[in-house]
C-alpha atoms as a PDB file:
ATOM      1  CA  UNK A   1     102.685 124.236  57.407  1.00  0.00           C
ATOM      2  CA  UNK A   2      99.700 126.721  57.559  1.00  0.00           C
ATOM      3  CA  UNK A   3     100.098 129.869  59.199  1.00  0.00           C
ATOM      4  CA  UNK A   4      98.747 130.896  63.152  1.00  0.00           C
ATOM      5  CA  UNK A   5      99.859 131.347  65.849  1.00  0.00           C
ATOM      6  CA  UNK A   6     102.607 129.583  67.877  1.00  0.00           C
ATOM      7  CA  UNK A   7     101.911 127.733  71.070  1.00  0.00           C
ATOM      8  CA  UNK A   8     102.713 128.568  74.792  1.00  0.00           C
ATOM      9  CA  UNK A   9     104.939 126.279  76.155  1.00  0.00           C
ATOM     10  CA  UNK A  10     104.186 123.607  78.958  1.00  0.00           C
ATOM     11  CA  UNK A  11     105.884 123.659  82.168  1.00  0.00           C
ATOM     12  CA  UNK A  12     109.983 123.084  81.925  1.00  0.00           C
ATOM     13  CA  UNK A  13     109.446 119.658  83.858  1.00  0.00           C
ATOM     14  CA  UNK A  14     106.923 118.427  81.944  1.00  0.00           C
ATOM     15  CA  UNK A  15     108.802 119.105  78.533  1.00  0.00           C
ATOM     16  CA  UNK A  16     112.110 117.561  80.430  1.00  0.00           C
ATOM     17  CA  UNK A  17     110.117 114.349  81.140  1.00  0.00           C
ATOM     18  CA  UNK A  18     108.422 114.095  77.248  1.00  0.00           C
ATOM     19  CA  UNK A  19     111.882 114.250  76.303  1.00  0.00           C
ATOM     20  CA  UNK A  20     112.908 111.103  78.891  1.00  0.00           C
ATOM     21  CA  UNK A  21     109.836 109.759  77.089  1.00  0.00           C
ATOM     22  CA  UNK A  22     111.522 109.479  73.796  1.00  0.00           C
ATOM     23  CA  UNK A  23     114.816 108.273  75.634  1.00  0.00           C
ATOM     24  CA  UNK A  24     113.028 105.480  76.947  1.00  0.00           C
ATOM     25  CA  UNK A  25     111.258 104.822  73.602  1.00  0.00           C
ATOM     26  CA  UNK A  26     114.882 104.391  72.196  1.00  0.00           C
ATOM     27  CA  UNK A  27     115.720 101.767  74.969  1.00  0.00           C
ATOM     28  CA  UNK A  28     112.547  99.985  73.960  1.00  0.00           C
ATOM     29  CA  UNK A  29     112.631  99.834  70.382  1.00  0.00           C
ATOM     30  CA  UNK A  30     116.753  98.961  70.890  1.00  0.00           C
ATOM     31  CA  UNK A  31     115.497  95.964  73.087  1.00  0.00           C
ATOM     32  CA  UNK A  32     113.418  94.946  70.725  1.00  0.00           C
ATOM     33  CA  UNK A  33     115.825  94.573  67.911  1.00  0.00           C
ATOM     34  CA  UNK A  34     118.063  92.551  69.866  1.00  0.00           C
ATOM     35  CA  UNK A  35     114.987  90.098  71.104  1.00  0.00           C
ATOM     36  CA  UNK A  36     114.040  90.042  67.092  1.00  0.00           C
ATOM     37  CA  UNK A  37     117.874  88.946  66.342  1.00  0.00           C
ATOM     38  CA  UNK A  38     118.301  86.410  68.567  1.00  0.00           C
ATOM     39  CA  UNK A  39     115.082  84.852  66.845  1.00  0.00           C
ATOM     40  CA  UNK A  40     116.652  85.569  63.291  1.00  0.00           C
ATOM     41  CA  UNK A  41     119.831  83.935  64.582  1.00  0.00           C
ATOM     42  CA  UNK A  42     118.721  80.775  66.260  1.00  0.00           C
ATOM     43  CA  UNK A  43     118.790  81.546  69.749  1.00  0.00           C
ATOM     44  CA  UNK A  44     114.959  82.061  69.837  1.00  0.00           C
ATOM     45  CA  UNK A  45     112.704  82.814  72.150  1.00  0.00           C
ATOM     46  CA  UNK A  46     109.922  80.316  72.037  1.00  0.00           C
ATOM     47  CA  UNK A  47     109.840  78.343  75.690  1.00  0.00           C
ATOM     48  CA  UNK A  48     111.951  81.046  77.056  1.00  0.00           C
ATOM     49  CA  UNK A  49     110.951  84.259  79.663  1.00  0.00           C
ATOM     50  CA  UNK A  50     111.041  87.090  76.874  1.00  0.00           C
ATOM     51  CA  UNK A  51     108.889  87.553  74.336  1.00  0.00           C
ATOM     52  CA  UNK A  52     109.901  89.651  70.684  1.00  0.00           C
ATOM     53  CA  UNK A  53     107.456  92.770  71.758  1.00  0.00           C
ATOM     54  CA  UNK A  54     106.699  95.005  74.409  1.00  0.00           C
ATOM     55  CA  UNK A  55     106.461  91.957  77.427  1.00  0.00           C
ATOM     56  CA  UNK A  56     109.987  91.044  76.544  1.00  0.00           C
ATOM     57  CA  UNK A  57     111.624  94.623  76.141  1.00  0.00           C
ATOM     58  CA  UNK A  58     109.638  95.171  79.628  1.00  0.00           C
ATOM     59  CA  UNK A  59     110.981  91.835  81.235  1.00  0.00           C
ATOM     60  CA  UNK A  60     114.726  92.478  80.083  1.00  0.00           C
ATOM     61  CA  UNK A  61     114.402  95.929  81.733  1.00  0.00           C
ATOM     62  CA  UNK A  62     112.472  94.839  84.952  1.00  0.00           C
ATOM     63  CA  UNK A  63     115.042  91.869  85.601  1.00  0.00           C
ATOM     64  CA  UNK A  64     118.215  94.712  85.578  1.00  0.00           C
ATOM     65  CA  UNK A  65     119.439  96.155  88.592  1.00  0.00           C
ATOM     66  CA  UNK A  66     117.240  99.060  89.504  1.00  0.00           C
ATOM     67  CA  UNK A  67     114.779  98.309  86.195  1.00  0.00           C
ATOM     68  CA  UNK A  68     111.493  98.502  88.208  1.00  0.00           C
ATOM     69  CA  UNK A  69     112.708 102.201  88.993  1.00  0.00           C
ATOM     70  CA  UNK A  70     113.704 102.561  85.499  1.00  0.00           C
ATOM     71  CA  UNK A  71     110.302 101.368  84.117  1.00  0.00           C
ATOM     72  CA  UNK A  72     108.417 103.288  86.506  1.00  0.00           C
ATOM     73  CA  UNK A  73     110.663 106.682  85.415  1.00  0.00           C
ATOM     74  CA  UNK A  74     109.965 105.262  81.693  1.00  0.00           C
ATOM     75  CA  UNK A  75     106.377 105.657  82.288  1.00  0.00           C
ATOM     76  CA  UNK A  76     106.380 108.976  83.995  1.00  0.00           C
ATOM     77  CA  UNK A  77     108.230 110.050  80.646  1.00  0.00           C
ATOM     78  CA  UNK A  78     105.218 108.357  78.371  1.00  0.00           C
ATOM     79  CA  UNK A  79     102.387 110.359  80.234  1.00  0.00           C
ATOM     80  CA  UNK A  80     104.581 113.338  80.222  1.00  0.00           C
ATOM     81  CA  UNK A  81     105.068 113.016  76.025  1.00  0.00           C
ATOM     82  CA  UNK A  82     101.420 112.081  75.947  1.00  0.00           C
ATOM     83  CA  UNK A  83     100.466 115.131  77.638  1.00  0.00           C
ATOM     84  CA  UNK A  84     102.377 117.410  75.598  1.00  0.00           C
ATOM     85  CA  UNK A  85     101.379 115.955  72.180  1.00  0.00           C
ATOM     86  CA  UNK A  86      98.042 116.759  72.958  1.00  0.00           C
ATOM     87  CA  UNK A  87      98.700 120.304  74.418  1.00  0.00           C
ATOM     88  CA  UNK A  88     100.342 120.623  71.285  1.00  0.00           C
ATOM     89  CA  UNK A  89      97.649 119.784  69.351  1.00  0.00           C
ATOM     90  CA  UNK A  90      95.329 121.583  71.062  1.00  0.00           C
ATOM     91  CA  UNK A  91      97.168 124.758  71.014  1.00  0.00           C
ATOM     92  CA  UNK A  92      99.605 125.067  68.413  1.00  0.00           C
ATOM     93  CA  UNK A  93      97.294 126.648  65.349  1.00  0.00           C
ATOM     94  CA  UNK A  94     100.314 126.867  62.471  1.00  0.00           C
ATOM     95  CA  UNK A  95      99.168 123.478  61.622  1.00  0.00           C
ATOM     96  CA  UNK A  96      96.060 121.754  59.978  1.00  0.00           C
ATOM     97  CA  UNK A  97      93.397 119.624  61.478  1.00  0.00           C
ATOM     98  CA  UNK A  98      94.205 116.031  60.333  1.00  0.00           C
ATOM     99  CA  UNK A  99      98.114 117.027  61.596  1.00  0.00           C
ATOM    100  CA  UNK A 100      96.896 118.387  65.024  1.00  0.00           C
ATOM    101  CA  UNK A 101      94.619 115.383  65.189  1.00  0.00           C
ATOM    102  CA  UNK A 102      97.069 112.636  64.153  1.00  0.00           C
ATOM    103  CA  UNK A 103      99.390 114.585  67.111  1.00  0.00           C
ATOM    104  CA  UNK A 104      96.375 113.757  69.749  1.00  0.00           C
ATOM    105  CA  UNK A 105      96.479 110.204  68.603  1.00  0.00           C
ATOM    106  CA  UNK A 106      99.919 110.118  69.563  1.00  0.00           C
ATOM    107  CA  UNK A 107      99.165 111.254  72.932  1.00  0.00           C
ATOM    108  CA  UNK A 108      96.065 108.172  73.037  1.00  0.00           C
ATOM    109  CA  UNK A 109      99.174 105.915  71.816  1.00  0.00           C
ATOM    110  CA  UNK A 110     101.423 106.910  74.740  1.00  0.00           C
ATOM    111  CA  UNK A 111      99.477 106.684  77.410  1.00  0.00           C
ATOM    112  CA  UNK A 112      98.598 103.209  76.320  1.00  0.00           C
ATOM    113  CA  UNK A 113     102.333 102.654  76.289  1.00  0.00           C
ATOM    114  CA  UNK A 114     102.388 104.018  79.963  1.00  0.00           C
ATOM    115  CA  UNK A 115      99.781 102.269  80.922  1.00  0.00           C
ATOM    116  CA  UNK A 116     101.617  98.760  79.874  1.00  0.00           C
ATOM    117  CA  UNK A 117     104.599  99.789  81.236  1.00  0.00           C
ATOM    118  CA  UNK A 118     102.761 100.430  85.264  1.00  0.00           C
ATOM    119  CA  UNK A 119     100.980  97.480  84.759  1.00  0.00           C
ATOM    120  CA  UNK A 120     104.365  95.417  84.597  1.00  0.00           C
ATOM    121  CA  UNK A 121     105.762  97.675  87.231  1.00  0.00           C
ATOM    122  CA  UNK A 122     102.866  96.677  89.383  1.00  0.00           C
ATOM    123  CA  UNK A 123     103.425  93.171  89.041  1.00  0.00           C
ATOM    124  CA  UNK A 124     101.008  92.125  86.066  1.00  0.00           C
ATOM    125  CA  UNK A 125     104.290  90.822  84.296  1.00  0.00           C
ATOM    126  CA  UNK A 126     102.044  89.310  81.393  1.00  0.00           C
ATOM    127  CA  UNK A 127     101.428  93.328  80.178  1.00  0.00           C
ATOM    128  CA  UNK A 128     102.149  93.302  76.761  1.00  0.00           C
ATOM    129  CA  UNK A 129     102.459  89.551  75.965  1.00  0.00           C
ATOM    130  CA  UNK A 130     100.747  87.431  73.092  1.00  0.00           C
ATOM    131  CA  UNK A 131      98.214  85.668  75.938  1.00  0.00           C
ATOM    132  CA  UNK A 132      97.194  88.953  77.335  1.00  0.00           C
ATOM    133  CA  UNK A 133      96.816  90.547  73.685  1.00  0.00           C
ATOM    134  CA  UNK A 134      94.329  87.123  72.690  1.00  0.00           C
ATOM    135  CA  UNK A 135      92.515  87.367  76.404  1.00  0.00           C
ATOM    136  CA  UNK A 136      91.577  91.154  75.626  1.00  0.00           C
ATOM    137  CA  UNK A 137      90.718  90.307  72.279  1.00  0.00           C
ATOM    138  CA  UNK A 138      88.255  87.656  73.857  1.00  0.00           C
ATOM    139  CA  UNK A 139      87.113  90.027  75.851  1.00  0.00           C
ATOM    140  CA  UNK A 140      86.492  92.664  73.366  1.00  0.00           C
ATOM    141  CA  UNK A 141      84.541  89.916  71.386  1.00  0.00           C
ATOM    142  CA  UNK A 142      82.315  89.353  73.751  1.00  0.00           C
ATOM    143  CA  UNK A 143      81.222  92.760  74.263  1.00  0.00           C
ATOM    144  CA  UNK A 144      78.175  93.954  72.123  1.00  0.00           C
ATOM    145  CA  UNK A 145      79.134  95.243  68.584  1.00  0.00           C
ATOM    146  CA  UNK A 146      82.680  93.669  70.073  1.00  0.00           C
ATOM    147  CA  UNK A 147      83.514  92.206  66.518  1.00  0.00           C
ATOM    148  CA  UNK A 148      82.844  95.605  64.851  1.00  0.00           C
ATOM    149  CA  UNK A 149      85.131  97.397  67.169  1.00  0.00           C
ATOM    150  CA  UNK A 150      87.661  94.938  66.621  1.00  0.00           C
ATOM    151  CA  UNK A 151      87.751  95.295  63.010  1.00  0.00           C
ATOM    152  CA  UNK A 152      87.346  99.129  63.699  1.00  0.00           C
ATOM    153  CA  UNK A 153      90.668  98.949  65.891  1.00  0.00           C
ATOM    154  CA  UNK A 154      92.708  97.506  63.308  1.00  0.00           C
ATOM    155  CA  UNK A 155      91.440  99.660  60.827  1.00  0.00           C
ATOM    156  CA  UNK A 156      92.955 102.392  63.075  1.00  0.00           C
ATOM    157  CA  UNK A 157      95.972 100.596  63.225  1.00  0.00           C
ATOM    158  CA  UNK A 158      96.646 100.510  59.738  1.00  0.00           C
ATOM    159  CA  UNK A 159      95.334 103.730  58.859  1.00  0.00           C
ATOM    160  CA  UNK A 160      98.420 104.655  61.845  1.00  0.00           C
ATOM    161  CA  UNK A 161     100.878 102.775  59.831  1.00  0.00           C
ATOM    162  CA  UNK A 162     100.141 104.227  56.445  1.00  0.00           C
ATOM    163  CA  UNK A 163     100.221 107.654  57.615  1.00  0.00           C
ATOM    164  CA  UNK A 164     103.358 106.443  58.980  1.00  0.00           C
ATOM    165  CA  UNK A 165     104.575 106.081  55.830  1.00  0.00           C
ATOM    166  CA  UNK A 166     103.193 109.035  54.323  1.00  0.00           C
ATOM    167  CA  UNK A 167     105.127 111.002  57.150  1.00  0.00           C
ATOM    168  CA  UNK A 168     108.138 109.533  56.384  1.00  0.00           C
ATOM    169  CA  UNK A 169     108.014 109.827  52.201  1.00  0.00           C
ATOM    170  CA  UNK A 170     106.745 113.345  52.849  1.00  0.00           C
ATOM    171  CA  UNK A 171     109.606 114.321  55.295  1.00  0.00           C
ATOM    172  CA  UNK A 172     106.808 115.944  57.494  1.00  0.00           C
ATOM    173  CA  UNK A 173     108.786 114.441  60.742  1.00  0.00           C
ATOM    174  CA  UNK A 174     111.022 117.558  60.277  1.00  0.00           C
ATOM    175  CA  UNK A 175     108.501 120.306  60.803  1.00  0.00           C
ATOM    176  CA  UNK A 176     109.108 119.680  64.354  1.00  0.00           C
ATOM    177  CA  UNK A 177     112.674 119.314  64.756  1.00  0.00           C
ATOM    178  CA  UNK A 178     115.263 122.158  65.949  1.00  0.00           C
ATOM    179  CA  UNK A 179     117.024 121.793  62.489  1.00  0.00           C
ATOM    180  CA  UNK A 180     118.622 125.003  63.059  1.00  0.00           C
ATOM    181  CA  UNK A 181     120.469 123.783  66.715  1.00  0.00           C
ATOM    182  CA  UNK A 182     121.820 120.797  64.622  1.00  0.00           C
ATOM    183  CA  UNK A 183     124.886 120.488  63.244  1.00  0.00           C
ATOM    184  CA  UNK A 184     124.870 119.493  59.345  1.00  0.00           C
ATOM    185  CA  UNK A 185     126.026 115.908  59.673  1.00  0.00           C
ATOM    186  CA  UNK A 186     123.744 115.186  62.763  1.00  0.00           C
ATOM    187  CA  UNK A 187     121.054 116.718  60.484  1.00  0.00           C
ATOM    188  CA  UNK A 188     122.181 114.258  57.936  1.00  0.00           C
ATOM    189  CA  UNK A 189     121.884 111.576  59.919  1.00  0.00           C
ATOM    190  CA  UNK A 190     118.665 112.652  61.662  1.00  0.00           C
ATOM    191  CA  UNK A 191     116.540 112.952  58.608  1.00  0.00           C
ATOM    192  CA  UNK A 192     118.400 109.342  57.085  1.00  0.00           C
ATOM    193  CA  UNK A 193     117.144 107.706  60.360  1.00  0.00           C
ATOM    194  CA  UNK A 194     113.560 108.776  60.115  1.00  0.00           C
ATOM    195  CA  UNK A 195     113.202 108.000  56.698  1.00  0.00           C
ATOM    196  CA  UNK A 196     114.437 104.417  57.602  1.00  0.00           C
ATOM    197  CA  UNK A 197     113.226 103.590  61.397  1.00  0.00           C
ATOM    198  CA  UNK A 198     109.587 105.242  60.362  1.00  0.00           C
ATOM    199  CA  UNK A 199     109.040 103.112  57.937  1.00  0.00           C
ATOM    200  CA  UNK A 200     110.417  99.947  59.600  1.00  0.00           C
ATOM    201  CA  UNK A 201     108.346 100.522  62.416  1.00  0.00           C
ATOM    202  CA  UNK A 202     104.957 100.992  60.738  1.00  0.00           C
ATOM    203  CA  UNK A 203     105.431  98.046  58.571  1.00  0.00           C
ATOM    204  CA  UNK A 204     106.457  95.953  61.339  1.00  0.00           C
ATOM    205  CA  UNK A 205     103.295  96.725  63.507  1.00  0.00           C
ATOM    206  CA  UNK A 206     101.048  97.016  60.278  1.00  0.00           C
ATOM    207  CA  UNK A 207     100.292  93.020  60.385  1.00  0.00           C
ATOM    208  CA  UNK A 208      99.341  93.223  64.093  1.00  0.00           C
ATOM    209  CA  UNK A 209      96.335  95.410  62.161  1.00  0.00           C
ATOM    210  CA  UNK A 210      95.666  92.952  59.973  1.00  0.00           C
ATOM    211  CA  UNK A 211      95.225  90.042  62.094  1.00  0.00           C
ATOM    212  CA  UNK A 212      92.732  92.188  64.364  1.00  0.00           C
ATOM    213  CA  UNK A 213      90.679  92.516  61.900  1.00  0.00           C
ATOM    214  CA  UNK A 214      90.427  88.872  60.561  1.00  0.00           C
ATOM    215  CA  UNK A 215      90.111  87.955  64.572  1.00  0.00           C
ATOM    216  CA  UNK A 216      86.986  90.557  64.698  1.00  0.00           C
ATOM    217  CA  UNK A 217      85.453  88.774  61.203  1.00  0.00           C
ATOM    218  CA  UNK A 218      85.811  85.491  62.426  1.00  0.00           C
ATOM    219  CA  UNK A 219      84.953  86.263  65.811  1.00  0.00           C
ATOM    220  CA  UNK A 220      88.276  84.135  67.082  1.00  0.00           C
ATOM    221  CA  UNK A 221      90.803  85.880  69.270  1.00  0.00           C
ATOM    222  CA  UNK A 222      93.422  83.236  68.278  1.00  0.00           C
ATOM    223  CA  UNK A 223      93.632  85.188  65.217  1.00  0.00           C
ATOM    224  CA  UNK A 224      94.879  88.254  67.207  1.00  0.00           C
ATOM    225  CA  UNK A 225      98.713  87.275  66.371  1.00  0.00           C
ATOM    226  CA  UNK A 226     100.828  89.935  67.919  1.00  0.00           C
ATOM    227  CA  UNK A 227     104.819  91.042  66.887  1.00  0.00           C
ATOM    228  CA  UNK A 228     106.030  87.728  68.774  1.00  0.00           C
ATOM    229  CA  UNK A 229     103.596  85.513  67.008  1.00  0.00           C
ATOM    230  CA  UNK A 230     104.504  87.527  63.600  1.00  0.00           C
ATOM    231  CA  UNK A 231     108.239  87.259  63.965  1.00  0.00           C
ATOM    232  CA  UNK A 232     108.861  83.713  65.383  1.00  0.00           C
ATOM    233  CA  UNK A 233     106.581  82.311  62.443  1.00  0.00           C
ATOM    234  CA  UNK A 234     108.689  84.047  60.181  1.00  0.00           C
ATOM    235  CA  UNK A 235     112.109  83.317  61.874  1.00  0.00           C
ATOM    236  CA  UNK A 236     111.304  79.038  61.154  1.00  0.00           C
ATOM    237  CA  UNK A 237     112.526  79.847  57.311  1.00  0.00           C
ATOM    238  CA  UNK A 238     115.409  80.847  55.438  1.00  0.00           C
ATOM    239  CA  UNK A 239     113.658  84.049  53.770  1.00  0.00           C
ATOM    240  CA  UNK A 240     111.707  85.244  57.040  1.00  0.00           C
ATOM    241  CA  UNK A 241     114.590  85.264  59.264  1.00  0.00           C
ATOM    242  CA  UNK A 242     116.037  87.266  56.586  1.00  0.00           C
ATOM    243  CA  UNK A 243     112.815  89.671  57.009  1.00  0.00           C
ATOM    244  CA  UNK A 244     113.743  89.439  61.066  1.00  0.00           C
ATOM    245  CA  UNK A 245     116.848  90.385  60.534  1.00  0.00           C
ATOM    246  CA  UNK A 246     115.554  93.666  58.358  1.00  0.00           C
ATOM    247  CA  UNK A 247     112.888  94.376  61.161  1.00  0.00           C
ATOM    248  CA  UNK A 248     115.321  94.241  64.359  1.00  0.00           C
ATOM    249  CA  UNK A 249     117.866  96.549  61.652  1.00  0.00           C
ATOM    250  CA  UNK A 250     114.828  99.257  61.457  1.00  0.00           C
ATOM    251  CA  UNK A 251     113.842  99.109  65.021  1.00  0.00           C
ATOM    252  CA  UNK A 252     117.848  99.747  65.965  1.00  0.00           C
ATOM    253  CA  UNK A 253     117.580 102.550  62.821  1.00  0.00           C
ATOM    254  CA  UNK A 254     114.029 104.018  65.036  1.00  0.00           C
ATOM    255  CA  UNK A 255     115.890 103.741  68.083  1.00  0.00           C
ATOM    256  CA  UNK A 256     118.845 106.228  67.198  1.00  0.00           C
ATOM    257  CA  UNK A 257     116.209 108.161  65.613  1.00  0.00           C
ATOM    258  CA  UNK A 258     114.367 108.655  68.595  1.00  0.00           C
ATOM    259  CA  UNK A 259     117.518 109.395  70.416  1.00  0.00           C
ATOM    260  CA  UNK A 260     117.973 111.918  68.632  1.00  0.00           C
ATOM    261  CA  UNK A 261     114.243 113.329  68.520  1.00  0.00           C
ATOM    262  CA  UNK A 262     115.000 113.569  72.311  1.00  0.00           C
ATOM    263  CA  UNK A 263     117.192 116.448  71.953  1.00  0.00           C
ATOM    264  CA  UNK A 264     115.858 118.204  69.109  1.00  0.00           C
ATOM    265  CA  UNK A 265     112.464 117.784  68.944  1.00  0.00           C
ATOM    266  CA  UNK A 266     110.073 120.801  69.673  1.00  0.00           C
ATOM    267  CA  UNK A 267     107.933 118.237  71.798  1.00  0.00           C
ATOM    268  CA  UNK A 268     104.889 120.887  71.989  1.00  0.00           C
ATOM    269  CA  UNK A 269     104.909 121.433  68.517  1.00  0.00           C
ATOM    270  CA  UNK A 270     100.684 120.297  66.931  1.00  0.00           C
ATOM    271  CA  UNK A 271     102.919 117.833  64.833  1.00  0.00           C
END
């Protein structure tokens, strides 16, 4: 951490709703494990409504009593987290540039994240699905310098997952928890779920990266294999439902992590 000066908090509210941000980012990544183990364990998903990735966390929601509400609050709380990761980054000056800027591509990430989730709300229930991931891809194509920015967005994505990692190894997560309001056990476990659901999640998405960029150099958005795509190809053999089984393990593990980021997390902290 370099030294400066702290920042000015946001509004109350808006640091209330970041934090139902990161509850709702616990409900999604817990949905998401139990989608991936019901592929691991047979039960699949292929021909059914709900996909292994954001459509199906969204569809098992929106099909709940009251989940359109729900969504539509978990949205609210995305915009609100997105808006005070980069008024963090903006403003809090204890921290270096690449950490302040990595905090403002958090923000970019969550608002994407709200933006799926109003789209589904609004009745474009194929937000977040393979087809719509391959249709934008095809339509990213067939933009000019399309198959450059395509390759240049999973280039982003990976470069995302391995600083990920580097977070993680580092232990930099904790320069913006409230270690001090924690008691030591729920410390314990706080740090022993980042350094496990961290990880888990940026090596789960870090293929997604990959395939964007073969789908940009061959200029075919069938290539553009999302999480679905990824884990039901896996799931059709012994040792990849085995890898299934690990993913939907860390997304549960990033889940209770973000739980507990919810409550102790200095949400306008520049990290």
């Amino acid at each position: 951490m370099e030294s400066g000066e702290a920042p000015s908090s946001p509004p109350r509210s808006l640091r209330l709703a970041a934090r139902l941000g990161l509850v709702a980012r616990a409900l999604f990544y817990l949905l998401l494990a139990g989608l991936a183990l019901r592929l691991a364990l047979g039960t699949g998903l292929a021909g059914g409504s709900s996909q292994a990735n954001a459509n199906g966390a969204l569809t098992q929601v929106g099909q709940a009593p009251l989940g359109i509400a729900l969504l539509a609050g978990a949205a609210v709380g995305f915009v609100a987290f997105a808006a005070v990761r980069v008024y963090g980054a903006v403003t809090d000056r204890r921290h270096g540039g690449w950490r302040r800027l990595s905090t403002a591509g958090q923000g970019l990430i969550y608002l994407g994240m709200a933006s799926v989730t109003m789209s589904f709300v609004l009745g474009r229930h194929a937000a977040g699905s393979e087809e719509q991931q391959r249709s934008t891809v095809a339509g990213v194509i067939g933009l000019p310098f399309g198959r450059a920015l395509l390759v240049a967005a999973g280039l982003v994505v990976l470069a995302m997952c391995a600083w990920q990692l580097l977070v993680a190894a580092r232990g930099d997560f904790a320069d913006s928890l409230r270690e001090h309001a924690m008691h030591p056990l729920v410390r314990r476990l706080t740090l022993l779920t980042a350094r496990v659901g961290i990880p888990a999640r940026g090596l789960a998405v870090a293929p997604v990266g990959v395939f964007l960029v073969v789908a940009g150099i061959r200029s075919d958005p069938r290539q553009a294999r999302g999480l679905d795509a990824l884990l039901l190809e896996s799931s059709r053999t012994a040792a990849g439902r085995a890898l299934v089984v690990l993913a939907a393990a860390g997304f549960a593990v990033f889940a209770v992590y973000s739980l507990l980021e919810a409550r102790y997390r200095q949400v306008a902290s520049g990290v």
